[in-house]
N, C-alpha and C. Protein backbone atom coordinates (compact mmCIF):
# COMPACT_ATOMS: atom_id res chain seq x y z
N UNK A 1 4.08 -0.05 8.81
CA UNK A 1 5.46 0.27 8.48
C UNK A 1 5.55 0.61 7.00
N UNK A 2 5.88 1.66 6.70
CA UNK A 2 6.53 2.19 5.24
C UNK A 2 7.53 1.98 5.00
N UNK A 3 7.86 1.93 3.19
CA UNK A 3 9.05 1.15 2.59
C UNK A 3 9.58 2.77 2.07
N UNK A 4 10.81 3.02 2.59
CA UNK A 4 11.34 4.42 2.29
C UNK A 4 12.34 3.74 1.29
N UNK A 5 12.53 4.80 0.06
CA UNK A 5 13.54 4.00 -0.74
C UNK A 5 14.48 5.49 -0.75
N UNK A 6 15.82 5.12 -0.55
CA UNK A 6 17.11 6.44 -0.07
C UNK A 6 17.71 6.17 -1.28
N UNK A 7 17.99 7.15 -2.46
CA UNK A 7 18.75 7.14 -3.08
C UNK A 7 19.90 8.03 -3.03
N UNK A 8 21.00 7.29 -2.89
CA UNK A 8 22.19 8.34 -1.99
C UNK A 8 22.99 7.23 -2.44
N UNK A 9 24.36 8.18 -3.26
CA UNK A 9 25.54 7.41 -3.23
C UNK A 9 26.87 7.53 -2.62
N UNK A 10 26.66 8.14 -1.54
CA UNK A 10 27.42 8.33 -0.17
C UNK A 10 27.31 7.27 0.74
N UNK A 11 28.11 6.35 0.95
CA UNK A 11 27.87 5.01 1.58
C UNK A 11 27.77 5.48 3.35
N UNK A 12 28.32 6.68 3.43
CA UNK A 12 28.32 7.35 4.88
C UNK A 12 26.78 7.86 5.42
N UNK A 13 26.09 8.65 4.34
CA UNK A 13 25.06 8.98 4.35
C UNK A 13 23.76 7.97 4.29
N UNK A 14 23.79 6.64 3.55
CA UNK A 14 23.23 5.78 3.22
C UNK A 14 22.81 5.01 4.45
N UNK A 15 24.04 5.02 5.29
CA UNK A 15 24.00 4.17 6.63
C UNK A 15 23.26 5.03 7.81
N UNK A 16 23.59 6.81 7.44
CA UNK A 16 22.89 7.25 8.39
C UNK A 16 21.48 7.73 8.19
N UNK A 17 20.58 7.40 7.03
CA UNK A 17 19.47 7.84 6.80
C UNK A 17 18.57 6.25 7.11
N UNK A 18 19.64 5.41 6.68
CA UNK A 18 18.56 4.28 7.17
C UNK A 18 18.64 3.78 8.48
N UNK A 19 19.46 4.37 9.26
CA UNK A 19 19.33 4.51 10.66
C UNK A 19 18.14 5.17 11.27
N UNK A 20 18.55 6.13 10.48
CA UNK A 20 17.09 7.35 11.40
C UNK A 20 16.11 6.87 11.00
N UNK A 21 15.56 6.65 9.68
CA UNK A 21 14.54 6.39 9.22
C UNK A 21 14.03 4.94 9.68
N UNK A 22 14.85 3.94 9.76
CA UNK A 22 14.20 2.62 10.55
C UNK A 22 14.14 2.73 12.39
N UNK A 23 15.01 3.46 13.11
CA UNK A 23 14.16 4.57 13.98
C UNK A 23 13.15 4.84 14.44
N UNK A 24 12.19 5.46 13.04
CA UNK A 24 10.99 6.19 12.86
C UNK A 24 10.32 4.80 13.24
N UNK A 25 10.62 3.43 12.79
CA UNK A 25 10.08 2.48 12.84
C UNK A 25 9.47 1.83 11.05
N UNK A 26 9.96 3.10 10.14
CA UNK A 26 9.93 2.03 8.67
C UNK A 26 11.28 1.10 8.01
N UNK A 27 10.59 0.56 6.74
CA UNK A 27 11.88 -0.16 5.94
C UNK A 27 12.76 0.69 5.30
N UNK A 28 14.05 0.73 5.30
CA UNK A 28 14.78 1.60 4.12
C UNK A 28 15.46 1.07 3.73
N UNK A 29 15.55 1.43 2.30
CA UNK A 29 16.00 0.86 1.13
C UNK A 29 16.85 1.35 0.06
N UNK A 30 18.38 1.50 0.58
CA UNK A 30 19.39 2.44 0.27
C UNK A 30 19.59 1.79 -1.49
N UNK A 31 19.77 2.77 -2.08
CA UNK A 31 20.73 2.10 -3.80
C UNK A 31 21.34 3.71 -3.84
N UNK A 32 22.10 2.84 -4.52
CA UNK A 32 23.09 4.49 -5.17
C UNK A 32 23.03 4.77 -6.20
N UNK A 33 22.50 4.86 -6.93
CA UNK A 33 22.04 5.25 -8.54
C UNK A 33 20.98 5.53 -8.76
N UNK A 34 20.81 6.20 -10.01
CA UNK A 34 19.31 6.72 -10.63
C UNK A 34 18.72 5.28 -11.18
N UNK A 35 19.42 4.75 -12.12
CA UNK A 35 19.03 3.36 -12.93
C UNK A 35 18.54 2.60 -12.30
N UNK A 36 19.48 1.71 -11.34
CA UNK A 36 19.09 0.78 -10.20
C UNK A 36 17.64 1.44 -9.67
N UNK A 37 17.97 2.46 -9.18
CA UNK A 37 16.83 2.83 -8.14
C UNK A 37 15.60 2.86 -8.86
N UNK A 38 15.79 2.94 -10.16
CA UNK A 38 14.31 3.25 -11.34
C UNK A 38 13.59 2.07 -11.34
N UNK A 39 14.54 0.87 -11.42
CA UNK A 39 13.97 -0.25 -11.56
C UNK A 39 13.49 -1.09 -10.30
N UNK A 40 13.98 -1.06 -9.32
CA UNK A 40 13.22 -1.07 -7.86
C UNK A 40 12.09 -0.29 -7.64
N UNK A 41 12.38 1.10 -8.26
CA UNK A 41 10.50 1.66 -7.79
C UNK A 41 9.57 1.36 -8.47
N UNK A 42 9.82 1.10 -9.60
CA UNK A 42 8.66 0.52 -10.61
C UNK A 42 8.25 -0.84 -10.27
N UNK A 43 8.99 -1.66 -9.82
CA UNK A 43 8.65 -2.96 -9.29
C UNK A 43 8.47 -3.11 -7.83
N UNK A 44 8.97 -2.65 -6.82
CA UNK A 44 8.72 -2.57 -5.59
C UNK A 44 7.32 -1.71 -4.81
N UNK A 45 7.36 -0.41 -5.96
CA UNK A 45 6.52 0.60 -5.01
C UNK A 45 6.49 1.23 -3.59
N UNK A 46 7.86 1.81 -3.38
CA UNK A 46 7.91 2.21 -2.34
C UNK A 46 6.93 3.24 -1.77
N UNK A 47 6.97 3.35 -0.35
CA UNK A 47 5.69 5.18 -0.07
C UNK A 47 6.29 5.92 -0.29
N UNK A 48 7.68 6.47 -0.25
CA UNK A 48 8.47 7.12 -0.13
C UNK A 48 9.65 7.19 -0.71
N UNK A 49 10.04 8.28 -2.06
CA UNK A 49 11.53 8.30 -2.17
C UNK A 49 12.60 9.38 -1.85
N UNK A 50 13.48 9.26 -1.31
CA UNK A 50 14.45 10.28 -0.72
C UNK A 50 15.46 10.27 -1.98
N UNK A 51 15.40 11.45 -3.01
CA UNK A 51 16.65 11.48 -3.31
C UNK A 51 17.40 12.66 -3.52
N UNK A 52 18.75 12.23 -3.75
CA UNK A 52 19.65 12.68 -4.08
C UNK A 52 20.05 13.42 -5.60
N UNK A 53 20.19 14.41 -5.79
CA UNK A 53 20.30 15.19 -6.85
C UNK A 53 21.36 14.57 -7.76
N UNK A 54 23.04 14.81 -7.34
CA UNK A 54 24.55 14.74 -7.99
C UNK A 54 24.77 13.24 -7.26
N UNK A 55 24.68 12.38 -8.66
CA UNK A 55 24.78 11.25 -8.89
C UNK A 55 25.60 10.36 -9.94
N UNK A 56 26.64 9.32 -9.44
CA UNK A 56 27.18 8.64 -10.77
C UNK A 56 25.77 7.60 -11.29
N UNK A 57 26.26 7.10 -12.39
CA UNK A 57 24.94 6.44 -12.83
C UNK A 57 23.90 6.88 -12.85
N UNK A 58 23.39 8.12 -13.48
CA UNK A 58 21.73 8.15 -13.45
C UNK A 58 21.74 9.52 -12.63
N UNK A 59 21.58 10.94 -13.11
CA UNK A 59 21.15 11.80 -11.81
C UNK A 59 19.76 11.93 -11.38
N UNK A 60 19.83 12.60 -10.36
CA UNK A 60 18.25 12.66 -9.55
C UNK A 60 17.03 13.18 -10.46
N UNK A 61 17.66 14.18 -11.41
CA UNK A 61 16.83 14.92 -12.30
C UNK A 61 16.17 13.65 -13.46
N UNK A 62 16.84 13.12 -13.86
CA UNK A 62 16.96 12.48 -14.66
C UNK A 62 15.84 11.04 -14.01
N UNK A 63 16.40 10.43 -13.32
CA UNK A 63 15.29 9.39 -12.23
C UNK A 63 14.03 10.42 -12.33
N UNK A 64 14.07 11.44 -11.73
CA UNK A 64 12.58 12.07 -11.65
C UNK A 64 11.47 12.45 -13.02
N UNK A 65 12.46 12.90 -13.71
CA UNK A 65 11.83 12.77 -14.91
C UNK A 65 11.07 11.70 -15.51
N UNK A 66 11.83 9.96 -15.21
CA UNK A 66 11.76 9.04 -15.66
C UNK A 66 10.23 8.61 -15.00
N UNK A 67 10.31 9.13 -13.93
CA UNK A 67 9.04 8.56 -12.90
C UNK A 67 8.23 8.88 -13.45
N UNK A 68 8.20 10.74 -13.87
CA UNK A 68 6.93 11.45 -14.30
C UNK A 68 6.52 10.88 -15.58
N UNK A 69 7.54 10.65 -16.35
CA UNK A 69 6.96 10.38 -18.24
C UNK A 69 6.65 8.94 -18.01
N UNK A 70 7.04 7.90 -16.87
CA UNK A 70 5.87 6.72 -16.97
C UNK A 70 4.64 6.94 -16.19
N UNK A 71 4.82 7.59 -15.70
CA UNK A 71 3.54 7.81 -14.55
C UNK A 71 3.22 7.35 -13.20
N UNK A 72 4.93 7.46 -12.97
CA UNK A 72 4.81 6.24 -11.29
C UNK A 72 4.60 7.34 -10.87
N UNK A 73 3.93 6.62 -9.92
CA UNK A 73 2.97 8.12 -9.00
C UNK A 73 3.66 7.55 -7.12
N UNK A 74 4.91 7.78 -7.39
CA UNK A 74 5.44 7.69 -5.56
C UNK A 74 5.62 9.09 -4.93
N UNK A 75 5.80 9.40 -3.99
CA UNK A 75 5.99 10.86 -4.00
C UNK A 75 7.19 10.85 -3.58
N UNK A 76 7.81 12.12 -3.85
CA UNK A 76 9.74 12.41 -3.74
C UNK A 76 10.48 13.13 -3.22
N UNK A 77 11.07 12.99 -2.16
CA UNK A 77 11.43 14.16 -1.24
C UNK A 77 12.43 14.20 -2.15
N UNK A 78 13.09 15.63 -2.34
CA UNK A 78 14.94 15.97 -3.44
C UNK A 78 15.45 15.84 -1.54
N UNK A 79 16.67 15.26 -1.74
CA UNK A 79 17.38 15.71 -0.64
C UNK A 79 18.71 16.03 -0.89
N UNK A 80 18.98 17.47 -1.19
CA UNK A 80 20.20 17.51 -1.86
C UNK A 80 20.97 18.59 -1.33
N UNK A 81 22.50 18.85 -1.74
CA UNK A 81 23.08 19.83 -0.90
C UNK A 81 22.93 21.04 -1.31
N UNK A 82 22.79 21.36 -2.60
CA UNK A 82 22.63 22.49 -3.43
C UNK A 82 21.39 22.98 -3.79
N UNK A 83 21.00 23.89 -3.02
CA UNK A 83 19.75 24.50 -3.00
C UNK A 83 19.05 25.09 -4.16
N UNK A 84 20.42 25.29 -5.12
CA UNK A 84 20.10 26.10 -6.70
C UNK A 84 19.02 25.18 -7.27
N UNK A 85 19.13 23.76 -7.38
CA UNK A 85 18.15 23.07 -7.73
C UNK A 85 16.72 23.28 -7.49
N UNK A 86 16.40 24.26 -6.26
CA UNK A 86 15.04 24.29 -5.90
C UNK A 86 14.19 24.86 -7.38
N UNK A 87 15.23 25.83 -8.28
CA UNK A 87 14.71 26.71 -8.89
C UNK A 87 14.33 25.90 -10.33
N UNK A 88 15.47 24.41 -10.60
CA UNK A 88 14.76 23.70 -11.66
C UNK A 88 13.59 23.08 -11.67
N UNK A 89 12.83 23.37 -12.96
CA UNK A 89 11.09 22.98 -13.44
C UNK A 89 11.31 22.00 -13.36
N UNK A 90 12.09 20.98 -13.58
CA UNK A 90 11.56 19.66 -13.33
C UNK A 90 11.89 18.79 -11.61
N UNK A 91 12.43 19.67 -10.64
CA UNK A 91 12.85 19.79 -9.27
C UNK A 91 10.98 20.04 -8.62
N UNK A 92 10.18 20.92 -9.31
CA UNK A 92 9.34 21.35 -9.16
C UNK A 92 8.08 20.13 -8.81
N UNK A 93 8.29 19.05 -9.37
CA UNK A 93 7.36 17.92 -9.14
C UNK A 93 7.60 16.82 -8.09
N UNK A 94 8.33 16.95 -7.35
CA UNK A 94 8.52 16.68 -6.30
C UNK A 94 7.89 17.23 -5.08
N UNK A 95 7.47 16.20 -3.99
CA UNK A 95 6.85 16.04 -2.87
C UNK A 95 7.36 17.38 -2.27
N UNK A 96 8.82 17.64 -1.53
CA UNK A 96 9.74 18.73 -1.20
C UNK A 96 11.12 18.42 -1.43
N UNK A 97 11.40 19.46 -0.86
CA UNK A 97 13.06 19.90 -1.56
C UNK A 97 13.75 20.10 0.23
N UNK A 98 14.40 19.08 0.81
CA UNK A 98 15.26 19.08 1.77
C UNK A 98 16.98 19.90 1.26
N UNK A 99 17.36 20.46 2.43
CA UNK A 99 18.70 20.81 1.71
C UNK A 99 19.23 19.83 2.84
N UNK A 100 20.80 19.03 2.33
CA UNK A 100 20.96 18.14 3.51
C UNK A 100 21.78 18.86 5.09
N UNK A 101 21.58 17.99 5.62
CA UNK A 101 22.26 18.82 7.07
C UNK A 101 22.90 17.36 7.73
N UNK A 102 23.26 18.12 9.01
CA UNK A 102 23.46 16.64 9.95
C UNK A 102 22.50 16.89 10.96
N UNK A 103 21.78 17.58 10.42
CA UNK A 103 19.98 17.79 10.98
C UNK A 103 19.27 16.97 10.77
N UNK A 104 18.92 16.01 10.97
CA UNK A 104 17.86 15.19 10.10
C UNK A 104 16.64 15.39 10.14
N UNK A 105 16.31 16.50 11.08
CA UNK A 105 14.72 16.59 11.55
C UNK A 105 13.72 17.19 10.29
N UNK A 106 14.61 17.91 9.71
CA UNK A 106 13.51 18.16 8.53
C UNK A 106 12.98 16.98 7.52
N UNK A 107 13.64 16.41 6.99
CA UNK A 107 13.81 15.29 6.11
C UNK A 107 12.87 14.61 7.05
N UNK A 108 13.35 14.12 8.65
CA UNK A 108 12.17 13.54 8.96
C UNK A 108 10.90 14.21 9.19
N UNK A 109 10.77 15.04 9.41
CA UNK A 109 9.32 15.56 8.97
C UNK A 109 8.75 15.68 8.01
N UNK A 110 9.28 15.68 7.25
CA UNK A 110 8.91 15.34 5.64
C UNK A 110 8.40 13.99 5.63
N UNK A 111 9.39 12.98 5.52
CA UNK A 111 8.89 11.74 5.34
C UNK A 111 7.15 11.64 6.34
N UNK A 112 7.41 12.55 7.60
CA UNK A 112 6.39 11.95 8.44
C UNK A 112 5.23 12.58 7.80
N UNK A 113 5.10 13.52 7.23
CA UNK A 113 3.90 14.54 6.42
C UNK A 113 3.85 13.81 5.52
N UNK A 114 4.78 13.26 4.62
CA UNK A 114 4.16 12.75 3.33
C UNK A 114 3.08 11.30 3.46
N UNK A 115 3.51 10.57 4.53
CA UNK A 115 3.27 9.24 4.80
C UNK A 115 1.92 9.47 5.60
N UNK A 116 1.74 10.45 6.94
CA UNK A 116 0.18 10.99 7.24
C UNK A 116 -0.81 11.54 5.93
N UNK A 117 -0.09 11.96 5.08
CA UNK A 117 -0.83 12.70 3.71
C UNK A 117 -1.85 11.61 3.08
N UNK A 118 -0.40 10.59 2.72
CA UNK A 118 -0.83 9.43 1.62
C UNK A 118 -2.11 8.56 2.62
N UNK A 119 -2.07 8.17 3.84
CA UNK A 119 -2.60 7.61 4.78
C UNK A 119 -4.18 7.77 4.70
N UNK A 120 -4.10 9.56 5.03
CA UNK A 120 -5.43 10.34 5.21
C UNK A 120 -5.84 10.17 3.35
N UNK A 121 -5.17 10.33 2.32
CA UNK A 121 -6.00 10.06 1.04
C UNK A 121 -6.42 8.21 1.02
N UNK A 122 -5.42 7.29 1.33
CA UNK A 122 -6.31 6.25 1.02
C UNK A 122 -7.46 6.05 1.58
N UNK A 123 -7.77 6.45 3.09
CA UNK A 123 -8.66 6.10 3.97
C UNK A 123 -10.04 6.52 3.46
């Protein structure tokens, strides 16, 4: 079982990603902020982070950045509504770039590729 960490500050969205995703049969681990969420991945180590771009407290860009200049090495799905982001360089270091839907199948295929990825490198 993998520890998915959802950063989403949509309390609507929050409830329905850790639905699907515990589903799949992993842990999820909703926060709504960049800050909060910075300090849970550095201490927790999740396999997986889902986030969210347009954020109070902390945006997605900003969290991602933070990851790269310490060197947490989690990988990061963007899951965001605004696709313009695909085109920012620092959007660019991320795992993939979901646009959101009430689709979830991409996002979950994502998570499921990233988590077979990481799997097949530790082994």
């Amino acid at each position: 079982m993998a520890k998915i960490l959802i950063i989403e500050d949509e309390p609507n969205l929050q409830l329905l990603y850790k639905s699907e995703i515990e589903s799949m049969g992993h842990e999820a681990i909703c926060l709504s902020g960049g800050r909060e969420a910075y300090q849970y991945a550095e201490h927790q180590q999740p396999d997986v982070i889902v986030l969210d771009i347009m954020m109070p407290h902390g945006d997605g860009k900003e969290f991602l950045t933070r990851l790269l200049d310490n060197r947490i090495n989690i990988p990061v799905i963007i899951n965001s509504a605004y696709s313009h982001y695909k085109n920012d360089f620092i959007c660019w270091a991320a795992e993939a770039y979901v646009i959101k839907s009430s689709d979830l199948g991409e996002l979950k295929d994502e998570i499921a590729r990233i988590l077979e990825k990481k799997h097949l490198v530790e082994a």
